[in-house]
Protein backbone atom coordinates (compact mmCIF):
# COMPACT_ATOMS: atom_id res chain seq x y z
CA UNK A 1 9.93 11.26 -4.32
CA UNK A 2 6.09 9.94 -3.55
CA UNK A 3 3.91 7.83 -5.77
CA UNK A 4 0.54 7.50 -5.80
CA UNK A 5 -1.24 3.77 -6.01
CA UNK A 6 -4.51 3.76 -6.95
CA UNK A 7 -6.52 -0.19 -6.31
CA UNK A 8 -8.68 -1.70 -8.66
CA UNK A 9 -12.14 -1.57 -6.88
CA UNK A 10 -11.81 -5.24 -5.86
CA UNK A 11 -9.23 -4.68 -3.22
CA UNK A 12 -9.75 -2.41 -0.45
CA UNK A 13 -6.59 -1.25 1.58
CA UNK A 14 -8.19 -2.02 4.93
CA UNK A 15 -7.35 -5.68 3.66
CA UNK A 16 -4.15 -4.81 1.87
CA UNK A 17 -3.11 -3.07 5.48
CA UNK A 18 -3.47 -6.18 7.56
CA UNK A 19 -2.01 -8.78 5.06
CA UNK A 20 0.93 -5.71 4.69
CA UNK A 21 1.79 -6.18 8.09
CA UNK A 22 2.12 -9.45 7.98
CA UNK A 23 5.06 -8.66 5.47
CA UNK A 24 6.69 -6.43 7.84
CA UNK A 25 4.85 -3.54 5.77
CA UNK A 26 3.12 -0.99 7.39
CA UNK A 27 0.06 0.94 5.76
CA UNK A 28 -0.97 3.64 8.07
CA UNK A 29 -4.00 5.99 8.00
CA UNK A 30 -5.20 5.06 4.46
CA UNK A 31 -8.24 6.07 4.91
CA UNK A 32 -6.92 9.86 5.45
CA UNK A 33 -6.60 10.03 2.03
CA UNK A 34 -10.37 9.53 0.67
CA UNK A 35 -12.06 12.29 3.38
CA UNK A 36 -14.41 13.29 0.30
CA UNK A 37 -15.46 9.62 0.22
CA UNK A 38 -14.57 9.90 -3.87
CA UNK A 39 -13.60 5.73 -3.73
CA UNK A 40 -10.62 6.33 -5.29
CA UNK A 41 -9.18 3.93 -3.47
CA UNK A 42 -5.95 5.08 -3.97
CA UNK A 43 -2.72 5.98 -1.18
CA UNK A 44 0.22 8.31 -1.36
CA UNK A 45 3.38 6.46 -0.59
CA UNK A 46 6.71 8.49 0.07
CA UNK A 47 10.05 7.99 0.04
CA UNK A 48 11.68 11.12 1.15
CA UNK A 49 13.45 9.95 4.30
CA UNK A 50 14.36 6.64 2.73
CA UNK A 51 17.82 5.69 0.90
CA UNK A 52 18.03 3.29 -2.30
CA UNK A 53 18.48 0.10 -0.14
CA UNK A 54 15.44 0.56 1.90
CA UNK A 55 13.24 1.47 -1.07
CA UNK A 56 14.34 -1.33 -2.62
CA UNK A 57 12.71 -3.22 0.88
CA UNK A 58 9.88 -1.61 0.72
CA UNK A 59 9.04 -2.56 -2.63
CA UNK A 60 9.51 -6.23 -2.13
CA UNK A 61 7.35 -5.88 0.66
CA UNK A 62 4.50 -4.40 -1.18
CA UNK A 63 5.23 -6.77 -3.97
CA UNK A 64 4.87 -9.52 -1.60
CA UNK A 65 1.60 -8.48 0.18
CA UNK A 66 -0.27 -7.98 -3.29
CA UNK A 67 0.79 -11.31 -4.63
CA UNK A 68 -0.72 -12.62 -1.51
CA UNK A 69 -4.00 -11.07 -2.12
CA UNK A 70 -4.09 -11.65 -5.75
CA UNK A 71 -3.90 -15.22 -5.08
CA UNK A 72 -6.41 -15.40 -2.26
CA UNK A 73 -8.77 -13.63 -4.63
């Protein structure tokens, strides 16, 4: 299973990466996925290798970072 997030032009994931981190999130090689430089600003996040539980951690993670941001905006 994969999902694809696409940002509202406001955030950039170069921000989103380092404030994910601090979450215990990491967001690697986002920029792999705009090589055409479209500014789609949008990643590809899979979940192949990962069980219910851990999805589950992810998810609050990413929730976490992005109500961070929200509010700092």
């Amino acid at each position: 299973m994969a999902i694809w997030l696409q940002l509202d032009q406001k955030y950039n994931w170069k921000e989103i990466a380092v404030e994910a981190k601090k979450h215990q999130l990491e967001i690697g090689e986002w920029q792999r996925y705009d090589l055409a430089n479209k500014k789609h600003n949008a990643i590809r996040i899979s979940f192949t290798s990962y069980n219910e539980e851990e999805i589950m951690l992810l998810v609050e993670r990413l929730k976490s970072t992005f109500n961070y941001i929200k509010k700092a905006l």
